[in-house]
N, C-alpha and C. Protein backbone atom coordinates (compact mmCIF):
# COMPACT_ATOMS: atom_id res chain seq x y z
N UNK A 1 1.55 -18.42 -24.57
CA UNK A 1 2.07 -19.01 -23.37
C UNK A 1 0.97 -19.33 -22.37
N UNK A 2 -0.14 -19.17 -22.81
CA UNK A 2 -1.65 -19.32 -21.63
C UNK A 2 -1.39 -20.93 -21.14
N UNK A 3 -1.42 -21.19 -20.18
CA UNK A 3 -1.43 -22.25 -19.70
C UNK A 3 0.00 -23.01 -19.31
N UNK A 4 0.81 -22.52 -19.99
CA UNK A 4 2.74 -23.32 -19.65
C UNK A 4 3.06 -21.84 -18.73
N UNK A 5 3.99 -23.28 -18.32
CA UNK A 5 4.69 -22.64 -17.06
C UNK A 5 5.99 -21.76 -17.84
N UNK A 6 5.96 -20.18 -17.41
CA UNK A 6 6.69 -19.37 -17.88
C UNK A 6 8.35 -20.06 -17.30
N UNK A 7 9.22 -19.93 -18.06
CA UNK A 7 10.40 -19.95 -17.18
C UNK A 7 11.45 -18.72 -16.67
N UNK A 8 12.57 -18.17 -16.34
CA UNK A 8 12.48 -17.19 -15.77
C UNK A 8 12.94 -16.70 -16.74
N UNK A 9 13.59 -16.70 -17.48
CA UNK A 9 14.07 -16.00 -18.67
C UNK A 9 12.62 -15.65 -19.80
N UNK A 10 11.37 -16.34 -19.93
CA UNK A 10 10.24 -15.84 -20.73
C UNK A 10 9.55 -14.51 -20.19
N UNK A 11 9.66 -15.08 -18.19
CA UNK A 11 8.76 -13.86 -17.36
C UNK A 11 9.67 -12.75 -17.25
N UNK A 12 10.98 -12.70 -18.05
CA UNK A 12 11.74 -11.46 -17.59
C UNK A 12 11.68 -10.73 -18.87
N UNK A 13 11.79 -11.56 -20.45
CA UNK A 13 11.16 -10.83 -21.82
C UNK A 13 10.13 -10.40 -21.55
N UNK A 14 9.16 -10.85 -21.07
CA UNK A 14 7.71 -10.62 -21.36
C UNK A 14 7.93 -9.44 -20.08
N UNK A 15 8.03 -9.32 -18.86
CA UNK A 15 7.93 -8.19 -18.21
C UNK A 15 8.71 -6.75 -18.48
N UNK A 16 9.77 -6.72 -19.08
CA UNK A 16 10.01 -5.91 -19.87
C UNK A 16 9.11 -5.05 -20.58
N UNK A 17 8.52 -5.61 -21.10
CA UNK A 17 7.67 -4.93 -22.54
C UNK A 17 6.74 -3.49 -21.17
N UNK A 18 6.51 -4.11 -20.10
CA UNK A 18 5.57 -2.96 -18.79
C UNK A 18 6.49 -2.37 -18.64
N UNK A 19 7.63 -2.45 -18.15
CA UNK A 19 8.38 -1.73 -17.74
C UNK A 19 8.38 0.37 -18.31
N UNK A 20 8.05 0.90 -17.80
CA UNK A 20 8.03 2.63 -18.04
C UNK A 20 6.29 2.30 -18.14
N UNK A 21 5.66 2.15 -18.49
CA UNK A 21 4.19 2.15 -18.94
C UNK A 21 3.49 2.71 -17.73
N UNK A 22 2.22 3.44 -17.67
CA UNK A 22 2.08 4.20 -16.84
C UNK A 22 0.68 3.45 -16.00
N UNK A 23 0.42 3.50 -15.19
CA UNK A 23 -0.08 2.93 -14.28
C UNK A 23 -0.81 3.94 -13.68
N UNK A 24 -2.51 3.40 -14.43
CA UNK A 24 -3.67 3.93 -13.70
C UNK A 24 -4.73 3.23 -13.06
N UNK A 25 -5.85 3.56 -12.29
CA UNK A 25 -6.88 2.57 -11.41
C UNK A 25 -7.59 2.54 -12.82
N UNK A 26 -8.77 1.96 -13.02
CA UNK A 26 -9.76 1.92 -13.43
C UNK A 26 -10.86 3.14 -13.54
N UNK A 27 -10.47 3.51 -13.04
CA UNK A 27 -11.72 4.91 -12.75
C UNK A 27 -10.89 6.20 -13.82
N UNK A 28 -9.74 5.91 -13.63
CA UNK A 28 -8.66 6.91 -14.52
C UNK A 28 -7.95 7.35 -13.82
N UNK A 29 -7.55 7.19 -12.66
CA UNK A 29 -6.43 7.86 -11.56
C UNK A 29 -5.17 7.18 -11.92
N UNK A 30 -4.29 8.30 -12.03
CA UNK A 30 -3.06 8.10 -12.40
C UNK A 30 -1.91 7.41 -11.10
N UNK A 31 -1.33 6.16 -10.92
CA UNK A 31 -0.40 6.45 -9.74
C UNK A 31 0.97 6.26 -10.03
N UNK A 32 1.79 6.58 -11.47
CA UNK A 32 2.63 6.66 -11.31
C UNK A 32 3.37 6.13 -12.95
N UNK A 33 4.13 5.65 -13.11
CA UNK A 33 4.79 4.59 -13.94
C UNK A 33 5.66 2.99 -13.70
N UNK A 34 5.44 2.31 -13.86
CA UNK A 34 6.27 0.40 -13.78
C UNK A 34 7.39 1.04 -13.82
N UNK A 35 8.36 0.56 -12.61
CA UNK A 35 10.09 0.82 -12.46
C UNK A 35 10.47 0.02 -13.12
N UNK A 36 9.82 -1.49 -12.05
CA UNK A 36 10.12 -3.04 -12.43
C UNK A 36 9.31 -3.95 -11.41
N UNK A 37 9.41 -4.96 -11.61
CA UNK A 37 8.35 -6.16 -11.23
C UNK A 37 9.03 -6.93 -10.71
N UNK A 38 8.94 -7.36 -9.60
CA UNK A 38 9.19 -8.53 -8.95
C UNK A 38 8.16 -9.87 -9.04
N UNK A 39 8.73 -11.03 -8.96
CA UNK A 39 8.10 -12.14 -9.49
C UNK A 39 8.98 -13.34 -8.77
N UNK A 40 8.68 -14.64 -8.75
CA UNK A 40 9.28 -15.30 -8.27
C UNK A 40 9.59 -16.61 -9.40
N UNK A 41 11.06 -16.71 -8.87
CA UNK A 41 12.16 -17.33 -10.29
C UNK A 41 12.17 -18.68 -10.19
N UNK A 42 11.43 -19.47 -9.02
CA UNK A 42 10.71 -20.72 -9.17
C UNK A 42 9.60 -20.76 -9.90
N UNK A 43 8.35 -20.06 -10.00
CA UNK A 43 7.14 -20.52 -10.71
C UNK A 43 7.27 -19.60 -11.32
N UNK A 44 7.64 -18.55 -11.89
CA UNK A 44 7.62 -17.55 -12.63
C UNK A 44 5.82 -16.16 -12.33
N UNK A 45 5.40 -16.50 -11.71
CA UNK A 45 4.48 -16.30 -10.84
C UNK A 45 5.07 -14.44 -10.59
N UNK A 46 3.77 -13.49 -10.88
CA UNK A 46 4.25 -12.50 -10.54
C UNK A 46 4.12 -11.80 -9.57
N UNK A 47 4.72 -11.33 -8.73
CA UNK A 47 4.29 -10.86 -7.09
C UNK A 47 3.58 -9.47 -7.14
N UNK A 48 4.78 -8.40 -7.56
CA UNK A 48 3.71 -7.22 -7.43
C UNK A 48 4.99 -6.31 -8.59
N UNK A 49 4.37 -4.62 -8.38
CA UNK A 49 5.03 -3.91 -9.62
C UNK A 49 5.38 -2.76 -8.76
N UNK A 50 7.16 -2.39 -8.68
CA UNK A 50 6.90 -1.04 -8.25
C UNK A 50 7.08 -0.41 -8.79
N UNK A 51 6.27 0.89 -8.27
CA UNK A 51 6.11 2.30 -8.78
C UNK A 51 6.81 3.42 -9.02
N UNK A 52 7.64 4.17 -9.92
CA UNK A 52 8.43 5.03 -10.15
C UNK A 52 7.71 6.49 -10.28
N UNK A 53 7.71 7.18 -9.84
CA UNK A 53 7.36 8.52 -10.20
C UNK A 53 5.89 8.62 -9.87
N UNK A 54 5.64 8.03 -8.09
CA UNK A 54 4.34 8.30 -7.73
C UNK A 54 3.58 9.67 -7.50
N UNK A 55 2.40 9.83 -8.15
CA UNK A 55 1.32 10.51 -7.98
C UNK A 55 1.26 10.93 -6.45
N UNK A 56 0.59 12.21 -6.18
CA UNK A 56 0.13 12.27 -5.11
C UNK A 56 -1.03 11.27 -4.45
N UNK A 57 -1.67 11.27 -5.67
CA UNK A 57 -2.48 10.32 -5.27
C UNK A 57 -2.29 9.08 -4.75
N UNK A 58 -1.39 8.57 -5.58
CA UNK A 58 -0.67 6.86 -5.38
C UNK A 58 0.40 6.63 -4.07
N UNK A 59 0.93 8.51 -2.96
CA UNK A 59 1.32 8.55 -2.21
C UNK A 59 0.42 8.86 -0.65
N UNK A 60 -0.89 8.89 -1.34
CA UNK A 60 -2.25 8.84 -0.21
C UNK A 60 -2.52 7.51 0.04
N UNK A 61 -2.40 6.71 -1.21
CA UNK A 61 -3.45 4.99 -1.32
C UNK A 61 -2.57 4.13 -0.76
N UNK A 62 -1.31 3.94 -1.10
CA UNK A 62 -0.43 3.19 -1.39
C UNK A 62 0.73 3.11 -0.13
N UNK A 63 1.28 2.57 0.91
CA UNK A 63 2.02 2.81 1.92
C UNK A 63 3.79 1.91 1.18
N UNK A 64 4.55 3.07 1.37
CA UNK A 64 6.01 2.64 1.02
C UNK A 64 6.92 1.59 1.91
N UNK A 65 7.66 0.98 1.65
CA UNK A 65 8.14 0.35 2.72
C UNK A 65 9.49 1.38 3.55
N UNK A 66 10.78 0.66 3.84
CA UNK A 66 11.29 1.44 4.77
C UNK A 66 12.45 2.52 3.35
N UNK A 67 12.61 1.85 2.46
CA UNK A 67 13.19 2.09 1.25
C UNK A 67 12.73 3.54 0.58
N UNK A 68 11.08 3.43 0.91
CA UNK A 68 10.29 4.26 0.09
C UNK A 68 10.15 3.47 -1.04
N UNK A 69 10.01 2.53 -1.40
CA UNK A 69 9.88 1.59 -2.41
C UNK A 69 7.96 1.56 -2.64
N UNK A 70 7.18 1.96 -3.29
CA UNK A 70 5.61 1.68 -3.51
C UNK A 70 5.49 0.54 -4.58
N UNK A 71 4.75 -0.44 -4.02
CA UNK A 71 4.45 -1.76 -4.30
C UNK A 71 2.73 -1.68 -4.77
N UNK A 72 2.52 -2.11 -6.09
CA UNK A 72 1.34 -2.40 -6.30
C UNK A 72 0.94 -4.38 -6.57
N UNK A 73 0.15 -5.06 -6.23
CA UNK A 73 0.20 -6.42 -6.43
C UNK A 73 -0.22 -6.68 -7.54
N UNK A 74 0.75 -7.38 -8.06
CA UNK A 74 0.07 -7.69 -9.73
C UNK A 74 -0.80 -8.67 -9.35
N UNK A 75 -1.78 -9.06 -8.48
CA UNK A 75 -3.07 -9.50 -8.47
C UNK A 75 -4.31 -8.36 -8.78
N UNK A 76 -3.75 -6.56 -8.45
CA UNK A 76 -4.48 -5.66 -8.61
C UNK A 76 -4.64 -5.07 -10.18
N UNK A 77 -3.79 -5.81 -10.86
CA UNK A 77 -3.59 -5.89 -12.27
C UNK A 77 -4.80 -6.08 -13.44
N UNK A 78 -5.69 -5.26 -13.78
CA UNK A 78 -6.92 -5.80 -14.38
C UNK A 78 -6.80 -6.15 -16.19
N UNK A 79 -5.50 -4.72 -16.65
CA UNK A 79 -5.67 -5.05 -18.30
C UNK A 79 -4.15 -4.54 -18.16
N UNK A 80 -3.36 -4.87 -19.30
CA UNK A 80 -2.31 -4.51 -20.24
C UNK A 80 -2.24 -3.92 -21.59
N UNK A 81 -2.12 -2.64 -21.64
CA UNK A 81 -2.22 -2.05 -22.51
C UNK A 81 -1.23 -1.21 -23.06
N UNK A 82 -1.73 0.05 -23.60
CA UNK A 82 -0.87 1.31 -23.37
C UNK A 82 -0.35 1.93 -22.47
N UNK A 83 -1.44 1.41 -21.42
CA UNK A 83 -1.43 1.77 -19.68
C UNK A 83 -1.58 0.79 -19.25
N UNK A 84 -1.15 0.65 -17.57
CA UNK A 84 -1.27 -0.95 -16.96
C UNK A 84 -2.16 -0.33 -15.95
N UNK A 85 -3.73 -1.00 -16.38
CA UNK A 85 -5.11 -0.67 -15.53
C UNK A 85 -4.91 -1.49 -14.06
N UNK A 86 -5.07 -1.02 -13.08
CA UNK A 86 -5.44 -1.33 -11.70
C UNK A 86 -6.53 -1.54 -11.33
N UNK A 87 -7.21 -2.24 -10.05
CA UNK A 87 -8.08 -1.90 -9.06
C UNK A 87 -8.00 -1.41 -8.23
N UNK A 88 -8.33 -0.53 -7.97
CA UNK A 88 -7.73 0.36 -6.80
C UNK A 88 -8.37 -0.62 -5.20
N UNK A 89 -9.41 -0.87 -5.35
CA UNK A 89 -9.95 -2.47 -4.43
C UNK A 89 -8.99 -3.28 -3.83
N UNK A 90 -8.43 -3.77 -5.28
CA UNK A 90 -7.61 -4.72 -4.99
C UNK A 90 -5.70 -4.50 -4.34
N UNK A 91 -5.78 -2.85 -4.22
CA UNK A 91 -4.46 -2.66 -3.89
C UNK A 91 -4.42 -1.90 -2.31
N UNK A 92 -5.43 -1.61 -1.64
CA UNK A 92 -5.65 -1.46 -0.39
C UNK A 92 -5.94 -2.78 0.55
């Protein structure tokens, strides 16, 4: 799919597959696990990932909204793996 425009039904298969996967920085800091992803259902474009079962750590870095909802930006997104690698840079 590199290069076509996802439609919303591809970016909602394909985001699935993150969904539970655990979510660390780069350095190896753990902040939590993928609840679910928000994205937007015009460009299929992904906004950010929130966090289920935050770390202490990921409750020092990371500010909740009024929900308690912790938002990481899937621009802070570096690899997809076994684990979904962060920048911790890019999420402050």
């Amino acid at each position: 799919m590199t290069g076509e425009i996802m439609t919303e039904r591809d970016v909602r298969k394909h985001s699935r597959t993150l969904i539970g996967k655990i979510v660390v920085s780069k350095e190896g800091r753990r902040f939590g696990d993928v609840g679910d992803i928000r994205f937007d259902p015009r460009t299929g474009e992904l906004i950010d990932i929130i966090i289920t079962r935050p770390t202490d750590y990921a409750r020092q870095l990371i500010s909740s909204d009024r929900a308690g909802t912790m938002r990481i930006p899937f621009s802070a997104v570096l690899s997809v793996g076994d684990f979904l690698i962060v920048s911790e840079e890019d999420i402050v």
